[in-house]
Protein backbone atom coordinates (compact mmCIF):
# COMPACT_ATOMS: atom_id res chain seq x y z
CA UNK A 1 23.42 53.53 -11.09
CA UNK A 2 24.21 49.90 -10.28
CA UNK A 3 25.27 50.81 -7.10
CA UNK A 4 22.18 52.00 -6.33
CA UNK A 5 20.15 49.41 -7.84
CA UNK A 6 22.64 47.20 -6.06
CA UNK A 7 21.73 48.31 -2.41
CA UNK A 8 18.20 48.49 -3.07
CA UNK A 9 17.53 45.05 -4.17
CA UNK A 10 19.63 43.96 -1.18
CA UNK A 11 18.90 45.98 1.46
CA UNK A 12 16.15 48.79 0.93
CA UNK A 13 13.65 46.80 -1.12
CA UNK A 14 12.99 44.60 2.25
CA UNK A 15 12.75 47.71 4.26
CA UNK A 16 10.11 49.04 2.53
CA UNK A 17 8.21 46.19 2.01
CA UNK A 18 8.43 45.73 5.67
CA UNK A 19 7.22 49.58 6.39
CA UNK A 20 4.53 49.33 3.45
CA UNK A 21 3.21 45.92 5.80
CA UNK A 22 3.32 47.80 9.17
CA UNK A 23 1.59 50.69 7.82
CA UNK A 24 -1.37 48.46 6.13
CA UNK A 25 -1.88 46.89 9.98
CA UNK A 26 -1.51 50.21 11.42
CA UNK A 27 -4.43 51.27 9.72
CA UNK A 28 -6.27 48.24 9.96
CA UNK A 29 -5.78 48.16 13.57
CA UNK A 30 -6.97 52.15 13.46
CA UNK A 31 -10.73 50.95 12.40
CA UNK A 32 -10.87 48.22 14.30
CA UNK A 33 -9.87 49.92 17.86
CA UNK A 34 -12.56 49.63 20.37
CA UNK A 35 -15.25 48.34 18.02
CA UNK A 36 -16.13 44.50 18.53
CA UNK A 37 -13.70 43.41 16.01
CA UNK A 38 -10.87 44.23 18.45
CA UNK A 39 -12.64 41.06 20.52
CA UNK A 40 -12.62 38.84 17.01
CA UNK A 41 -9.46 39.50 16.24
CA UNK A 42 -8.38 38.41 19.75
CA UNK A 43 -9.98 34.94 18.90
CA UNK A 44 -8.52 34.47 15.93
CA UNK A 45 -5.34 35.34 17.32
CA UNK A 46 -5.78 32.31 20.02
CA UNK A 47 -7.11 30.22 17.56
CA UNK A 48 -3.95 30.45 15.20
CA UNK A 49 -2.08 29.76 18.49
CA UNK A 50 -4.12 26.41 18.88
CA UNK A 51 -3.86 25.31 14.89
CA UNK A 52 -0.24 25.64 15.35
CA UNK A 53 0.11 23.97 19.24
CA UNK A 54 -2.05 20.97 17.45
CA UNK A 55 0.73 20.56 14.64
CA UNK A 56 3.10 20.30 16.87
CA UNK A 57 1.64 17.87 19.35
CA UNK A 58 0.38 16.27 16.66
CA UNK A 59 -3.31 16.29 17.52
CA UNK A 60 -4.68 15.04 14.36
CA UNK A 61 -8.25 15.27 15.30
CA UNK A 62 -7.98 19.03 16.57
CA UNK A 63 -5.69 19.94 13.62
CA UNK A 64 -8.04 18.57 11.05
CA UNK A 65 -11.25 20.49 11.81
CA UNK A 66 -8.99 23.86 12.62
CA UNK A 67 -7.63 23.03 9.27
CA UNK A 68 -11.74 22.96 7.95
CA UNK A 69 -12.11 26.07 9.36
CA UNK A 70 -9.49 28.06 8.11
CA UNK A 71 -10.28 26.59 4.34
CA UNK A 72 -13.86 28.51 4.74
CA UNK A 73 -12.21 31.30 6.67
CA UNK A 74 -12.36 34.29 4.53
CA UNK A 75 -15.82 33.85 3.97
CA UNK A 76 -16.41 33.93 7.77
CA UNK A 77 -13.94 36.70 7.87
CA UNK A 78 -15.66 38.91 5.05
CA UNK A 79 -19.12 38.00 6.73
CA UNK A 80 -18.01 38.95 10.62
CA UNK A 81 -15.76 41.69 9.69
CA UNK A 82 -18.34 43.48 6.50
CA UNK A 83 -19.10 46.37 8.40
CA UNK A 84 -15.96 47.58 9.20
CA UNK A 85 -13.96 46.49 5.75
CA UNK A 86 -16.72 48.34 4.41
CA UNK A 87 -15.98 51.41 6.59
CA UNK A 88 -12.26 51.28 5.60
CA UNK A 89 -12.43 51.44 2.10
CA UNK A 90 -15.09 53.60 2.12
CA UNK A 91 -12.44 56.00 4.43
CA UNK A 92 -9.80 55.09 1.68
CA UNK A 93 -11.31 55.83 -1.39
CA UNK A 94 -13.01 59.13 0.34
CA UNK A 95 -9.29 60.63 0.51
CA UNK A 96 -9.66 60.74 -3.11
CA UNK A 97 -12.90 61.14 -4.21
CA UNK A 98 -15.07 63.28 -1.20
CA UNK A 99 -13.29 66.84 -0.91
CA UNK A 100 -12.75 67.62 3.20
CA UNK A 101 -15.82 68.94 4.27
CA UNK A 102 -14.16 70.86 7.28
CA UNK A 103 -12.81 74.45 6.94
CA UNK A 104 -10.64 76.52 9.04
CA UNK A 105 -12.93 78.12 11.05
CA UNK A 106 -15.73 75.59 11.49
CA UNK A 107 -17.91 79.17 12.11
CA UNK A 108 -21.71 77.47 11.52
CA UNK A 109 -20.51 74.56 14.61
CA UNK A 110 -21.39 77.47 16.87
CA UNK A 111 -24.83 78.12 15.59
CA UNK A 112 -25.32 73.84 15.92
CA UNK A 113 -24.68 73.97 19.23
CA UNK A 114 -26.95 77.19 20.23
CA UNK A 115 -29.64 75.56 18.29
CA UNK A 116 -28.60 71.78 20.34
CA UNK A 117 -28.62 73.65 23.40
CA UNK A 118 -31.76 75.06 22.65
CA UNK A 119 -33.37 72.15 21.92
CA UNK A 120 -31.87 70.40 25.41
CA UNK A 121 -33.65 73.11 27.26
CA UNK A 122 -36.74 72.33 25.51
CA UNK A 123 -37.14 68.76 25.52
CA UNK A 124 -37.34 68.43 21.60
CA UNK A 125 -35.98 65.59 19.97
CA UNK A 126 -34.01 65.83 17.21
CA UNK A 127 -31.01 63.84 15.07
CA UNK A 128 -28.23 65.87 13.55
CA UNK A 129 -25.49 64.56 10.70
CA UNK A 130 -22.64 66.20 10.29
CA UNK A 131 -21.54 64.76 6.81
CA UNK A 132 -17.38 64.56 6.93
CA UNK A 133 -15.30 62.78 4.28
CA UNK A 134 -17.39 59.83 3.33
CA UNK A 135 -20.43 60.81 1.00
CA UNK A 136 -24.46 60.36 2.95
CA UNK A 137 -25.69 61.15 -0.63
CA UNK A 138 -28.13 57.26 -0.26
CA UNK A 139 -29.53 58.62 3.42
CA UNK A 140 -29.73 61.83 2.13
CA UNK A 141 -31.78 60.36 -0.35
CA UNK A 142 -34.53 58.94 1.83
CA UNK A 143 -35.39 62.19 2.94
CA UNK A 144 -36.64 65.61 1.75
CA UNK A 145 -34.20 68.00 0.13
CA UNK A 146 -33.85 71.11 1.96
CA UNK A 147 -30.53 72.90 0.66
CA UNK A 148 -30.66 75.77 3.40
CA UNK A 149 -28.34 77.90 5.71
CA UNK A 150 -27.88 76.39 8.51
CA UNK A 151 -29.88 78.43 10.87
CA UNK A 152 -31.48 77.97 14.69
CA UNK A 153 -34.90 78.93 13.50
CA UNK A 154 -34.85 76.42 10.59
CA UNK A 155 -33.59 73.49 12.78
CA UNK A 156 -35.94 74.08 15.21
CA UNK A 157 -38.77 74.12 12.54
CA UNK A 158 -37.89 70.97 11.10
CA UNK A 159 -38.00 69.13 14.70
CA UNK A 160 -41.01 70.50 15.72
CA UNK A 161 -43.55 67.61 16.87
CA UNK A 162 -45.84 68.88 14.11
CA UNK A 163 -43.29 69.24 11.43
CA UNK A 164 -44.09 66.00 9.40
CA UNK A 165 -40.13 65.02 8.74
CA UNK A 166 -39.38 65.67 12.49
CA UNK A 167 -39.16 61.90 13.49
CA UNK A 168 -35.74 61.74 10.72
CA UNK A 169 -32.59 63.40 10.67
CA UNK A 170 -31.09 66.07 9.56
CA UNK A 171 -27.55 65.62 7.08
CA UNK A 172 -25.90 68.93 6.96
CA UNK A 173 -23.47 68.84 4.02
CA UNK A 174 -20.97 71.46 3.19
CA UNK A 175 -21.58 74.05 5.98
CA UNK A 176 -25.44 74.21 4.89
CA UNK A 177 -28.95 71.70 5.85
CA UNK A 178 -28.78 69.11 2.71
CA UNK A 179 -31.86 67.17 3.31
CA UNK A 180 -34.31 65.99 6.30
CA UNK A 181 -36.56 63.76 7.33
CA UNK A 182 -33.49 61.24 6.38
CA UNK A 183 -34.17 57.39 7.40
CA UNK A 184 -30.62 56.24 9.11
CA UNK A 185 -29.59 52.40 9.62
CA UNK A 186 -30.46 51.19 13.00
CA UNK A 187 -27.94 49.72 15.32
CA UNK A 188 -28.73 46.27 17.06
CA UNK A 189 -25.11 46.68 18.36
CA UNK A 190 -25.25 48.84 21.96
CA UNK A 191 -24.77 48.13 24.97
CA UNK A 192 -27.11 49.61 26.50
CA UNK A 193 -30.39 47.89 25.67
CA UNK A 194 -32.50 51.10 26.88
CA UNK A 195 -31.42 53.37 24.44
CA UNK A 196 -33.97 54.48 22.03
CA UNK A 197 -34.44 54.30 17.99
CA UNK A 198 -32.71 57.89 17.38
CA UNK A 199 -29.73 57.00 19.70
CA UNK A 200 -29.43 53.28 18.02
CA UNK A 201 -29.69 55.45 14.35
CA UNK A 202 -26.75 57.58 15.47
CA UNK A 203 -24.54 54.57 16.52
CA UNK A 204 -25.83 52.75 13.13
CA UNK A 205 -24.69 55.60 11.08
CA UNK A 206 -21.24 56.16 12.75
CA UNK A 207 -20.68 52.28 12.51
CA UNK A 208 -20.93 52.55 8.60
CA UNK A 209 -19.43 56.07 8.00
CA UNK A 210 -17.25 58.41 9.61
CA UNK A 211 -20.18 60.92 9.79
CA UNK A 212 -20.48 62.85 13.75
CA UNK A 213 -24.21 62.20 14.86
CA UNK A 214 -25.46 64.51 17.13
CA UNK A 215 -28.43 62.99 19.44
CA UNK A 216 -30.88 65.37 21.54
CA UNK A 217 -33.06 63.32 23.55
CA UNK A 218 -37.09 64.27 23.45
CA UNK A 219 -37.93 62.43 26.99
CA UNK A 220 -34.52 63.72 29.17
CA UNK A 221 -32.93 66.88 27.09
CA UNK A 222 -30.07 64.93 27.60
CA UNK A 223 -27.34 65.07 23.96
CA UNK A 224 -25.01 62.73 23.28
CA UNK A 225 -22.79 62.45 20.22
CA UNK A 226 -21.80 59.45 18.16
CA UNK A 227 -18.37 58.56 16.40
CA UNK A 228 -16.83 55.54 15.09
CA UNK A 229 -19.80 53.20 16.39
CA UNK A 230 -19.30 55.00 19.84
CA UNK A 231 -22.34 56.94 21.72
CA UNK A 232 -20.75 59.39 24.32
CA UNK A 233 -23.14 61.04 26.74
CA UNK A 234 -22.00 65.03 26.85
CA UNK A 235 -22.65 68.22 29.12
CA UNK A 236 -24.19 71.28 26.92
CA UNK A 237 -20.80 73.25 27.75
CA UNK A 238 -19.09 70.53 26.18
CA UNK A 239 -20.64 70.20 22.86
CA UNK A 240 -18.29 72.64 20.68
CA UNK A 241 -15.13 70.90 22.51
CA UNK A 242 -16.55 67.40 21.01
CA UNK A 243 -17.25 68.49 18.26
CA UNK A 244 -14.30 70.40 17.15
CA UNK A 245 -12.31 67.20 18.30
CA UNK A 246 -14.50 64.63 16.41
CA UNK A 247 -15.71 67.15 13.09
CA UNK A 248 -12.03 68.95 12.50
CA UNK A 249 -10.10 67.10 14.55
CA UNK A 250 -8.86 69.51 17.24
CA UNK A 251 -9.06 69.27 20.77
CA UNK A 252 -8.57 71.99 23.55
């Protein structure tokens, strides 16, 4: 037993702790890939590089106001970064307290995209949530209950221009339609400055949770799906293939 004890406060205590550290930045790095804090990080990265370089050349001018900065530095830091800390614990604690939402067979994904397609063909707007790990219950919330199978006829009620919760979205929660008419945070963040209110919705929504947002334009026909912040602009014959890969987590 000393032995033991002996070897791991020598030798395997610092290998974990090392592994335990690589693992926290591996997530870390995991929610911030490809969103804007990739670009922040890059700067504070450079200006660690610059603190130090003005130490050693002893620029005392430099070094003092980097030295200002990084004093007030996690309040910057908390302020820059809120959206996406708040997006990682919200993924962290939803391994423990949301159940997985997703099922073997993902069956009712096929009547989404008949009813998406549908819509495409039409030219009738609509905003669909696919609620995954991370609870919608405070968007939910803003619009009416519905607690229904998810069916084509239904959706396509609910979007209709004379339906009065068309202009919302849909959250579809545990395989059936939870509520609609649902008021979703609106993204200033794209980069295209064309896209409209439901497409800057989706891209709000997917920002702050890990929720799939399907998009179905009422002006083009054109659907697009958001994840993680991202808006991706898809074919109709591609919609189960996204969303198996982005809802379950396959890909074919």
């Amino acid at each position: 037993m000393e032995l033991i004890l002996d070897i791991w406060s020598k030798y395997l205590v610092n290998v974990v702790d090392i592994l335990i550290v690589a693992y926290i930045f591996y997530r870390i790095l995991l929610i911030v890939r490809g969103t804007r804090a990739t670009q922040i990080i890059v700067g504070l990265l450079i200006l660690i590089f610059v603190t130090v370089a003005a130490g050693i050349l002893q620029l005392e001018t430099l070094s003092w106001l980097l030295n200002k900065f990084w004093l007030g530095a996690v309040v910057i830091l908390a302020v820059v970064f809120n959206d996406e800390i708040r997006l990682g614990l919200a993924k962290l604690g939803g391994k423990f307290v949301y159940a997985n939402n997703t099922n073997a067979n993902n069956d009712f994904l096929s009547e989404i995209v008949e009813t998406v397609v549908a819509m495409s063909k039409s030219k009738i707007g609509g905003l669909i949530v696919l609620e995954k790990e991370m609870g919608l219950k405070n968007y939910a919330e803003t619009g009416t209950r519905i607690d229904g199978l998810i069916t084509q006829e239904l959706i396509l009620s609910i979007f209709q221009i004379k339906s009065p919760i068309h202009d919302g979205a849909i959250i579809i929660k545990s395989e059936r339609i939870h509520s609609a008419g649902c008021v979703l945070p609106i993204s200033s963040d794209v980069e295209d400055k064309h896209l409209g209110t439901r497409h800057r919705a989706g891209v709000g929504l997917s920002t702050v949770t890990d929720a799939v947002v399907i998009i179905i334009s009422e002006e083009t026909g054109n659907i697009s799906i958001c994840y993680e912040g991202k808006i991706s602009f898809i074919e109709r014959e591609e919609i189960l293939k996204k969303l198996k890969q982005y809802y379950v987590g396959k890909s074919e």
